[in-house]
Protein backbone atom coordinates (compact mmCIF):
# COMPACT_ATOMS: atom_id res chain seq x y z
CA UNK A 1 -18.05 -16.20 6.33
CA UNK A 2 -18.07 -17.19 2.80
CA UNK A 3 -16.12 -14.02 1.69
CA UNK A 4 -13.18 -14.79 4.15
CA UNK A 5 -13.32 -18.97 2.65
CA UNK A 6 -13.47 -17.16 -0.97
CA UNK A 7 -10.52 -14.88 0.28
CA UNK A 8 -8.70 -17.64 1.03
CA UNK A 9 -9.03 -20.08 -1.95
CA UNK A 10 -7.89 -16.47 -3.71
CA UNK A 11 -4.79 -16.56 -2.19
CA UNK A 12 -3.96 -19.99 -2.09
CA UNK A 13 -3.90 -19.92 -6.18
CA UNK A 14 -2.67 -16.76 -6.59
CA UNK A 15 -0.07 -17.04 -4.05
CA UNK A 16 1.29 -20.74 -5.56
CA UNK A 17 0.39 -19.20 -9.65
CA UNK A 18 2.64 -16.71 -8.44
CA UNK A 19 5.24 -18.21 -6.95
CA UNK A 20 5.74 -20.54 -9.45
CA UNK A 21 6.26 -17.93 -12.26
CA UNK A 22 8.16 -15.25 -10.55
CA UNK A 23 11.86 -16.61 -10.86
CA UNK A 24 14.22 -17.13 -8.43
CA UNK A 25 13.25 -18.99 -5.06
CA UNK A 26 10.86 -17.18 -2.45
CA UNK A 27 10.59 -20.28 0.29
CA UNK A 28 7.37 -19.97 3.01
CA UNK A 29 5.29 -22.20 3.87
CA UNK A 30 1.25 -22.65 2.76
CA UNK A 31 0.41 -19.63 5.30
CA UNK A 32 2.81 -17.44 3.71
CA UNK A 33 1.71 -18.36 -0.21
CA UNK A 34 -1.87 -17.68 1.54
CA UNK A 35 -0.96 -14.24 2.68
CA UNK A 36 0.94 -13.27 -0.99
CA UNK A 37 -2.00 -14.03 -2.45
CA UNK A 38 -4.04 -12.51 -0.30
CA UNK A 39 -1.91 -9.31 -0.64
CA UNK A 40 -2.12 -9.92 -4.22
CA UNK A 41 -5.49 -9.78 -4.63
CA UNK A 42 -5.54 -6.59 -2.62
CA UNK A 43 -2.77 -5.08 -4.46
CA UNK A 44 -4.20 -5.76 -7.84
CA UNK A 45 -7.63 -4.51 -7.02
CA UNK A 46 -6.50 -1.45 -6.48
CA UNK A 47 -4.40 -0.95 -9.13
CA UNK A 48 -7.35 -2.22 -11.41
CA UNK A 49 -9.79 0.36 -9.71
CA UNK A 50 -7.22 3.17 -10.15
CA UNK A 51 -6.38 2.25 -13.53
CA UNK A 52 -10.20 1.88 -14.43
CA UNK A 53 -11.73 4.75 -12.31
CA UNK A 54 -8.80 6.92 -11.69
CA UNK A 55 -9.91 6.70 -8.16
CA UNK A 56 -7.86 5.13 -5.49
CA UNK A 57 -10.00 2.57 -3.95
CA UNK A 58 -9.46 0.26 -1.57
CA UNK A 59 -11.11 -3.05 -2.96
CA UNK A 60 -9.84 -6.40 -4.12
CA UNK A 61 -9.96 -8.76 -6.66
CA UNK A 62 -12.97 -11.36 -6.51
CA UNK A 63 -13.11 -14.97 -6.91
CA UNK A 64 -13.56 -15.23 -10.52
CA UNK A 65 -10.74 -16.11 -14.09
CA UNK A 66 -10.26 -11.78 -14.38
CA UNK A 67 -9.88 -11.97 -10.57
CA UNK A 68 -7.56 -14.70 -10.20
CA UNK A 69 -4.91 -13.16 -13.17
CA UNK A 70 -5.08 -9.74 -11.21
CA UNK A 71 -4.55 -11.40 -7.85
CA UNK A 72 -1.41 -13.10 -9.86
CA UNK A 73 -0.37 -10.37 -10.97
CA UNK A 74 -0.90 -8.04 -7.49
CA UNK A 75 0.83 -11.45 -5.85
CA UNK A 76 4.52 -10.82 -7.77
CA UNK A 77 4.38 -7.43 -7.36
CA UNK A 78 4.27 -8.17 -3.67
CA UNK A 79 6.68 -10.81 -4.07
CA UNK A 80 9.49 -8.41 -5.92
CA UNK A 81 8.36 -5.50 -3.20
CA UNK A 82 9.66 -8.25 -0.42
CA UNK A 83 12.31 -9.04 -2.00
CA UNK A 84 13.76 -5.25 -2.14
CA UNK A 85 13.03 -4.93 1.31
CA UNK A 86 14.53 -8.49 2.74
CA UNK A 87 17.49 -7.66 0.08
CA UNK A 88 18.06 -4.03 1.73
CA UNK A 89 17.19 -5.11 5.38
CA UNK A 90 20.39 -8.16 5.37
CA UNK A 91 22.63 -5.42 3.56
């Protein structure tokens, strides 16, 4: 239960950390700055597990400073991923 709360406060502050440096406007609500970060974290644990062990791994980033600047950083990847796909999709 405490891994989902942790999980949670992840995404919260890397979903907003995120949000507020990638440029441009991304609009959502809490849930969805919850569920960026979320992705995030996931997104960025991998790539630090594949970049580390050359190993693709499905893990994700943990609740800690290193954790929360991968999570970030997994979070705008995910943001400019949606935004290629919402841009495409109302083309």
């Amino acid at each position: 239960m405490l891994n989902i709360i942790a999980w949670i406060i992840l995404g919260l502050i890397a979903g907003a950390i995120a949000k507020a440096i990638y440029p441009g406007r991304q609009g959502g609500g809490i849930v969805s700055t919850m569920f960026l970060g979320i992705i995030g974290a996931v997104i960025g644990g991998v790539l630090v597990t594949l970049f580390e062990t050359g190993r693709f791994q499905l893990t994700a980033a943990t609740l800690s400073i290193p954790g929360v600047i991968v999570a970030i950083i997994g979070a705008m990847i995910a943001i400019f991923i949606w935004n290629l796909v919402a841009n495409r999709a109302s083309s």
